[in-house]
C-alpha atoms as a PDB file:
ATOM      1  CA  UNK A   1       0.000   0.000   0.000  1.00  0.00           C
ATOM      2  CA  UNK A   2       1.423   3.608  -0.959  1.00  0.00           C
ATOM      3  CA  UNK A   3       2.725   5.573   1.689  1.00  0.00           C
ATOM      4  CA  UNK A   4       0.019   8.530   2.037  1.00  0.00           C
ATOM      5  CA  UNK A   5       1.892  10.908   3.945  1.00  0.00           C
ATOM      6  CA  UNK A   6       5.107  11.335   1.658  1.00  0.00           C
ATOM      7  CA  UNK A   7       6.076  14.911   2.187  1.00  0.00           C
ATOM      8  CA  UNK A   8       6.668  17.235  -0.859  1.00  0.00           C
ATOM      9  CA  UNK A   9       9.950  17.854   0.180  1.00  0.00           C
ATOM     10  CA  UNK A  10      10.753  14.635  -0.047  1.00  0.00           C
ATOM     11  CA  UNK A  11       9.183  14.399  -3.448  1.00  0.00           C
ATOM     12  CA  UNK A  12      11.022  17.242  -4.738  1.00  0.00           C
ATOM     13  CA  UNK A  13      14.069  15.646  -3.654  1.00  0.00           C
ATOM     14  CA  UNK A  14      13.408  12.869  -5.064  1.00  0.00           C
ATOM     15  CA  UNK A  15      12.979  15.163  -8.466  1.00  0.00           C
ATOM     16  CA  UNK A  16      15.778  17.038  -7.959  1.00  0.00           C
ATOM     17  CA  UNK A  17      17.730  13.160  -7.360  1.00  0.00           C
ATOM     18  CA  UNK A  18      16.583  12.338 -10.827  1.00  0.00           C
ATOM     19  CA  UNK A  19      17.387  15.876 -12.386  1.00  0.00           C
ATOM     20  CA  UNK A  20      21.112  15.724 -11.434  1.00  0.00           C
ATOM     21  CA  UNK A  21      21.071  11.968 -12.707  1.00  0.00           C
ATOM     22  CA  UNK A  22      20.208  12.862 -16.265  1.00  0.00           C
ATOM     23  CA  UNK A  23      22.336  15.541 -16.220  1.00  0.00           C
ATOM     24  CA  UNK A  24      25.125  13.742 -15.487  1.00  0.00           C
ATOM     25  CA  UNK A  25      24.241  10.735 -17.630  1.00  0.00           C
ATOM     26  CA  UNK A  26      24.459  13.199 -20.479  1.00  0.00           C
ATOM     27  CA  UNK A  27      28.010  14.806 -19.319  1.00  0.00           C
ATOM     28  CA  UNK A  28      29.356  11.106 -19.011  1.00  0.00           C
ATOM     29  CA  UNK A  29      28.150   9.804 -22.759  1.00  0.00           C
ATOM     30  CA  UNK A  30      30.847  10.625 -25.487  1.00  0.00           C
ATOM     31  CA  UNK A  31      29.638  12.049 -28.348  1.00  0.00           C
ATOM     32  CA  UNK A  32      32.394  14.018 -30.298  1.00  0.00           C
ATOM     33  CA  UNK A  33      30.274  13.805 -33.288  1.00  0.00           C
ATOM     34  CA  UNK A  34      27.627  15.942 -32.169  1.00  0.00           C
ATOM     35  CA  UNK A  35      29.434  18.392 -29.483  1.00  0.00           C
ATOM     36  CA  UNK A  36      30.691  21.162 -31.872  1.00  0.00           C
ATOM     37  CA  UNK A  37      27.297  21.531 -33.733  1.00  0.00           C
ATOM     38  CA  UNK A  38      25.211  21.369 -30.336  1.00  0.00           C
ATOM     39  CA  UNK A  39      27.498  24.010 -29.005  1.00  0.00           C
ATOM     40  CA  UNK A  40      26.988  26.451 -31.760  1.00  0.00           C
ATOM     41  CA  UNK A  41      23.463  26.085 -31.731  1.00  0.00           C
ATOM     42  CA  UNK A  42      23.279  26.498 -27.999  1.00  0.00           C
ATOM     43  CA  UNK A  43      25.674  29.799 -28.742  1.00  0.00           C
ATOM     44  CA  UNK A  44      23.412  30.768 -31.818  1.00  0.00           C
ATOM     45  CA  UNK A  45      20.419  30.590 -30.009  1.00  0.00           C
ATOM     46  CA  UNK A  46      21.010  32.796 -27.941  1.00  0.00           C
ATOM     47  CA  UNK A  47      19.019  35.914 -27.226  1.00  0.00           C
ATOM     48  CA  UNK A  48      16.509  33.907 -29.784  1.00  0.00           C
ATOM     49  CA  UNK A  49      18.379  34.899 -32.192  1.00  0.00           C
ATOM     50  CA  UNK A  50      17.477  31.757 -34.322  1.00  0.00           C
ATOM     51  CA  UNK A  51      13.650  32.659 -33.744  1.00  0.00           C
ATOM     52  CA  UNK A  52      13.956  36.528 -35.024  1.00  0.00           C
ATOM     53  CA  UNK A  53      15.447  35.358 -38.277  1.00  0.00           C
ATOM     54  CA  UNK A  54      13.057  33.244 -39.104  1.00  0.00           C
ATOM     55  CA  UNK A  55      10.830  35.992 -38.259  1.00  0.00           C
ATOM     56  CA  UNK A  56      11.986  38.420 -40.276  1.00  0.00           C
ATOM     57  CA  UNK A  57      11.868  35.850 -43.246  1.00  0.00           C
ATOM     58  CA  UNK A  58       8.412  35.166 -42.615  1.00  0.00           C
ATOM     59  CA  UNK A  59       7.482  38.962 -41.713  1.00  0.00           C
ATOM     60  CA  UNK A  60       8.503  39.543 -45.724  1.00  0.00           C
ATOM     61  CA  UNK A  61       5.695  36.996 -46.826  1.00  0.00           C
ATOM     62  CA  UNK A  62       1.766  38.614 -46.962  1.00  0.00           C
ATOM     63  CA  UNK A  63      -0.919  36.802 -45.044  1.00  0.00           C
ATOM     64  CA  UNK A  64      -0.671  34.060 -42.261  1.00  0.00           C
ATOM     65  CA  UNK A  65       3.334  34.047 -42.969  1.00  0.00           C
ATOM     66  CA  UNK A  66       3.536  37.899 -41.287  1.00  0.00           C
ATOM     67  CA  UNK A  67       1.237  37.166 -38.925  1.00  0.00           C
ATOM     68  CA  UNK A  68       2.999  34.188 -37.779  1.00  0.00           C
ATOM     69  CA  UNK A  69       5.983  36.074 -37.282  1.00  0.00           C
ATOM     70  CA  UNK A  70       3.687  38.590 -35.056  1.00  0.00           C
ATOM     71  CA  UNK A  71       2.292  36.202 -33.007  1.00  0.00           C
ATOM     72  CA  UNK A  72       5.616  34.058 -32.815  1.00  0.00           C
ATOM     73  CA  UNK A  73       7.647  37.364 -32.105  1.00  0.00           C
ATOM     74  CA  UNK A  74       5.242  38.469 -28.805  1.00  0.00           C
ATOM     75  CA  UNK A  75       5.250  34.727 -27.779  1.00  0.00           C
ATOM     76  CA  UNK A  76       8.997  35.246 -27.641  1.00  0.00           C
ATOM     77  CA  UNK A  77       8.836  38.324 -25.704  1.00  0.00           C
ATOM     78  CA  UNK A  78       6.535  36.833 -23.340  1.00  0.00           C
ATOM     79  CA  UNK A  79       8.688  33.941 -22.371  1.00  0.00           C
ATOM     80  CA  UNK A  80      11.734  35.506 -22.081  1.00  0.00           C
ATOM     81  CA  UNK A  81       9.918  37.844 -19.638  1.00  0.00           C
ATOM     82  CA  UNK A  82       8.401  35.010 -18.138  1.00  0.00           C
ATOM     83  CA  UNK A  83      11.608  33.203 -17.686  1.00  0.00           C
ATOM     84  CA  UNK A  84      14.076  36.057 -17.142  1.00  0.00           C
ATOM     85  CA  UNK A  85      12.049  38.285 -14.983  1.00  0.00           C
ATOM     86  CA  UNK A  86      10.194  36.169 -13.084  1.00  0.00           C
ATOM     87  CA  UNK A  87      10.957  32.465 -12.705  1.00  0.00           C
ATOM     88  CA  UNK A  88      14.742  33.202 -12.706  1.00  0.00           C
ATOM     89  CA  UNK A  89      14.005  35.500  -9.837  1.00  0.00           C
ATOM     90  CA  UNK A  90      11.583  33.448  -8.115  1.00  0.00           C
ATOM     91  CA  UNK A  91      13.141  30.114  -8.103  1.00  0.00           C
ATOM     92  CA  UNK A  92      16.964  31.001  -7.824  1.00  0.00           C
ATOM     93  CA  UNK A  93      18.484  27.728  -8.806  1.00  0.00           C
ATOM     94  CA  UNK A  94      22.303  27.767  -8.787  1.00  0.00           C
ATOM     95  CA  UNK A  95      23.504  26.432 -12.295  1.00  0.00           C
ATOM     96  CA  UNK A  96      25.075  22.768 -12.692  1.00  0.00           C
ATOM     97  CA  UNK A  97      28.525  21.872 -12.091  1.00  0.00           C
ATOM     98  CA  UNK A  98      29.900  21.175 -15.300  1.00  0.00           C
ATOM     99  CA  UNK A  99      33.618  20.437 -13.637  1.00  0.00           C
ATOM    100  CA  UNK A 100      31.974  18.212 -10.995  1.00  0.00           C
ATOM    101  CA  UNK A 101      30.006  16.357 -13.680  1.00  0.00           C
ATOM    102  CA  UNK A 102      32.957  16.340 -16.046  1.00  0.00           C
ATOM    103  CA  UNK A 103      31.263  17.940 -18.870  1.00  0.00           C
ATOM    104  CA  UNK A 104      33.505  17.732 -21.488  1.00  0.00           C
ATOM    105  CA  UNK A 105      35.388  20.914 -22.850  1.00  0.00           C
ATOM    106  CA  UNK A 106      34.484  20.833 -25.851  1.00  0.00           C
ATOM    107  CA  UNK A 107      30.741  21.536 -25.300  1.00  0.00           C
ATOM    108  CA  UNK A 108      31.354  24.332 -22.896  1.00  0.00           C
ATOM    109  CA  UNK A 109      29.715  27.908 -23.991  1.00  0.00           C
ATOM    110  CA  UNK A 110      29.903  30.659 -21.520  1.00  0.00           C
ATOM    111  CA  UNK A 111      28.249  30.020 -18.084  1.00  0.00           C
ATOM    112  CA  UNK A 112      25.176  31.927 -17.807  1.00  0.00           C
ATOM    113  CA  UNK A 113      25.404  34.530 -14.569  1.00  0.00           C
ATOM    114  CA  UNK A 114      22.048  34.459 -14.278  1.00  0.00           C
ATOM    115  CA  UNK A 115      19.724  31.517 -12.568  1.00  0.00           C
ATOM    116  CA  UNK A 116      19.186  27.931 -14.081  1.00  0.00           C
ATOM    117  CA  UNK A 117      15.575  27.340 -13.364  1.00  0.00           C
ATOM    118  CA  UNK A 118      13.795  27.949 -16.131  1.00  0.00           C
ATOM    119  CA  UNK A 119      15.695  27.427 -18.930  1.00  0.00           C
ATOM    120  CA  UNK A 120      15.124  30.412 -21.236  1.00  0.00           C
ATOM    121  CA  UNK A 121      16.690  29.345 -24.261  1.00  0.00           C
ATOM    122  CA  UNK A 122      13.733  26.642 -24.335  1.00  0.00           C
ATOM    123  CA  UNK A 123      11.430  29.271 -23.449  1.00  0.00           C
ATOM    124  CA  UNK A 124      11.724  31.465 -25.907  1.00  0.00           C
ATOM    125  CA  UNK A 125      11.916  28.469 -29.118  1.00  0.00           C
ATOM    126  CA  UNK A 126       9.482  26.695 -27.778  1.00  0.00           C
ATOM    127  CA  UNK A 127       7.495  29.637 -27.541  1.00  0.00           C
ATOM    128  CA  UNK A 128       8.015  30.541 -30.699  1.00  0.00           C
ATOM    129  CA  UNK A 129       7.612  27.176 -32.519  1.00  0.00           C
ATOM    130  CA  UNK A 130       4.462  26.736 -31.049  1.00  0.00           C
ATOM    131  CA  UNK A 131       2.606  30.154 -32.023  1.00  0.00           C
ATOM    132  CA  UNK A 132       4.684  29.923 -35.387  1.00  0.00           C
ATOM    133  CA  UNK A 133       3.319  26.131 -35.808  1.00  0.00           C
ATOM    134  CA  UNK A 134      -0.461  27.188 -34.934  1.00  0.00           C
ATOM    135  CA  UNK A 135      -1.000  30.154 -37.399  1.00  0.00           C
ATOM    136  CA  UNK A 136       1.469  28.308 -40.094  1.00  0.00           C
ATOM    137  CA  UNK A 137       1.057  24.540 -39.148  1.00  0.00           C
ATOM    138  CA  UNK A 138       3.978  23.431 -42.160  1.00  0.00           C
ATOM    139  CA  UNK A 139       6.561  24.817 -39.733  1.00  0.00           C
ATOM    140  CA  UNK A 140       5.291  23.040 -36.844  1.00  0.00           C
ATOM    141  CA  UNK A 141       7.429  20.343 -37.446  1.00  0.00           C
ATOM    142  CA  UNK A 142      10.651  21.721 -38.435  1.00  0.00           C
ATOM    143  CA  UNK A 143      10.290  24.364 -35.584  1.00  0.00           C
ATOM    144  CA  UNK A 144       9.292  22.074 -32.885  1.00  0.00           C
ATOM    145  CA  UNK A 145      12.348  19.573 -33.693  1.00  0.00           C
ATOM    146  CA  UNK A 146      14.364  23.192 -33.505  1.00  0.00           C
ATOM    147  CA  UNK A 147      12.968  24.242 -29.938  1.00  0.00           C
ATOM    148  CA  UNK A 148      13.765  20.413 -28.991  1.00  0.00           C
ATOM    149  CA  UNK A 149      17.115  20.648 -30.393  1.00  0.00           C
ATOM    150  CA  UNK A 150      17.832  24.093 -28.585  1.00  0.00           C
ATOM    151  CA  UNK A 151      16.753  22.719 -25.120  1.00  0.00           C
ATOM    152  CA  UNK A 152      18.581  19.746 -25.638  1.00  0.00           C
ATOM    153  CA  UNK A 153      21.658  21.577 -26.054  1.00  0.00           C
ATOM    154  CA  UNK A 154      21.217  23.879 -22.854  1.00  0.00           C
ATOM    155  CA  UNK A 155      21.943  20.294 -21.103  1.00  0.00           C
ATOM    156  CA  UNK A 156      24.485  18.976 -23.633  1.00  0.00           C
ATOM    157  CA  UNK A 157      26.285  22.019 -23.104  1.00  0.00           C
ATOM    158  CA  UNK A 158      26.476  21.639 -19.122  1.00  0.00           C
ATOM    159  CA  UNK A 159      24.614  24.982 -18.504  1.00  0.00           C
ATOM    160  CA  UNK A 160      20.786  23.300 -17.640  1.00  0.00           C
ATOM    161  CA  UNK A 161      19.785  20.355 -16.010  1.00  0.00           C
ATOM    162  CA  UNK A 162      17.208  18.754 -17.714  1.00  0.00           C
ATOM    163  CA  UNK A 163      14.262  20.042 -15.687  1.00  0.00           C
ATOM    164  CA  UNK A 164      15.160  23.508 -16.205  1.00  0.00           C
ATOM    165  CA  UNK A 165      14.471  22.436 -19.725  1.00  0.00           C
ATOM    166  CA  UNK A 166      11.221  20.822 -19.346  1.00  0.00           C
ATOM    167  CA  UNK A 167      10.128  23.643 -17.435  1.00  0.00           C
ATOM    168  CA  UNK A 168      11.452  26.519 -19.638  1.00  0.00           C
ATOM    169  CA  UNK A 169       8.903  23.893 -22.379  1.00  0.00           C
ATOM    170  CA  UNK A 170       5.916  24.911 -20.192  1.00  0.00           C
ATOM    171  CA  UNK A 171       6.650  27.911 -19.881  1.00  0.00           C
ATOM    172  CA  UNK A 172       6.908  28.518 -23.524  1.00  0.00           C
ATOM    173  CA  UNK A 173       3.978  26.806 -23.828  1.00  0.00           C
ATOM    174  CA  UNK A 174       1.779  28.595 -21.578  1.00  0.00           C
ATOM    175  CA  UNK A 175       3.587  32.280 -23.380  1.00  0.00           C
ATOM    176  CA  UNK A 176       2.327  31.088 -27.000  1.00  0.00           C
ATOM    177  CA  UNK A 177      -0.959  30.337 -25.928  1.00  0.00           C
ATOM    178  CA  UNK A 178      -1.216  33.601 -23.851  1.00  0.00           C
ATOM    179  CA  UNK A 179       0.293  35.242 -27.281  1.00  0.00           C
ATOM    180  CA  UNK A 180      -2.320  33.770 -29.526  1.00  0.00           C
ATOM    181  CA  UNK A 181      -4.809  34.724 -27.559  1.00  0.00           C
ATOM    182  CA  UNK A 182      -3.833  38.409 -27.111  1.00  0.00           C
ATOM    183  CA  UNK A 183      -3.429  37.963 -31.024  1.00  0.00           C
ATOM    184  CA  UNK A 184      -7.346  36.513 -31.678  1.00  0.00           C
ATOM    185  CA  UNK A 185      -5.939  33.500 -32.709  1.00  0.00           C
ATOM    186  CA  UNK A 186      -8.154  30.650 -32.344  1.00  0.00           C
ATOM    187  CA  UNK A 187      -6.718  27.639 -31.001  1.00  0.00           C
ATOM    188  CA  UNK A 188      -7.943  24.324 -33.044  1.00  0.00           C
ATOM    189  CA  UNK A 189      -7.728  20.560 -32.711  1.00  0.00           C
ATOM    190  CA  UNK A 190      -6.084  18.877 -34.562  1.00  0.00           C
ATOM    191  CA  UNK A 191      -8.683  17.737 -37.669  1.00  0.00           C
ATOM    192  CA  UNK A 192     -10.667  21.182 -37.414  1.00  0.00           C
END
């Protein structure tokens, strides 16, 4: 019979056991194929740069092209808000320790100053892939694998531990469905 009265500390550090476990399950698997790349994506995405390009290129398109790039353009700006100004703030997560964890050098990018928890990097793409995807659903796809990529690199890199990730996914959920809204965007089921 389950234990009823299992606190939420102890759940969260149970979470928090499982966090550092990934994390350092991805420092300790070799992959010298894929380090350079994921660490100049990591680098190139950030202050969503990646996102406002593909912005821009849509914003020069008439029609549900430009107003993707609208809608996926505030969805940015409310995530990195989100993230930046409040969960960063709020939650005050010291980053990993990439030398503890032996992260290998060659996927280092610059340590972040700022808190780990969320991840804004994921914030932001996600964000962005997901109001992008609803207005323009043929870059749904090739976005979302982009936003996954990006997060996936915040860990590979050594600067997130995988729940900063999954959160800063939420988050950038939650900001391009608060984004679509404020645009009149109606959200649809799939088959609509």
């Amino acid at each position: 019979m389950p234990d009823r009265n299992v606190s939420a500390a102890a759940v969260l550090a149970d979470l928090r056991a499982i966090d550092g476990a990934l994390y350092a399950a991805v420092a300790a698997t070799p992959t010298p194929a894929l380090d350079s790349a994921l660490r100049r994506l990591s680098r190139t995405a950030d202050h969503s740069k990646i996102s406002l390009t593909v912005a821009a290129g849509l914003a020069l398109l008439p029609g549900r092209p430009r107003q993707a790039a609208a809608v996926g353009v505030g969805a940015v700006a409310l995530a990195s808000a989100a993230s930046n100004l409040l969960g960063k703030r709020l939650v005050r997560r010291r980053r990993p320790d990439r030398e503890e964890a032996r992260v290998d050098m060659a996927r280092h990018v610059p340590m972040p100053k700022s808190a780990s928890f969320p991840s804004g990097h994921t914030a932001s793409a996600t964000a962005f892939a997901t109001a992008v995807g609803v207005v323009l659903p043929p870059a749904a796809v090739p976005l979302g694998a982009l936003a996954v990529a990006v997060g996936y690199s915040r860990v590979h890199t050594g600067v997130h531990y995988p729940g900063d990730v999954a959160a800063g996914a939420v988050l950038g959920f939650a900001a391009a469905a608060a984004a679509l809204a404020v645009g009149h965007v109606p959200l649809r089921l799939a088959g609509d």
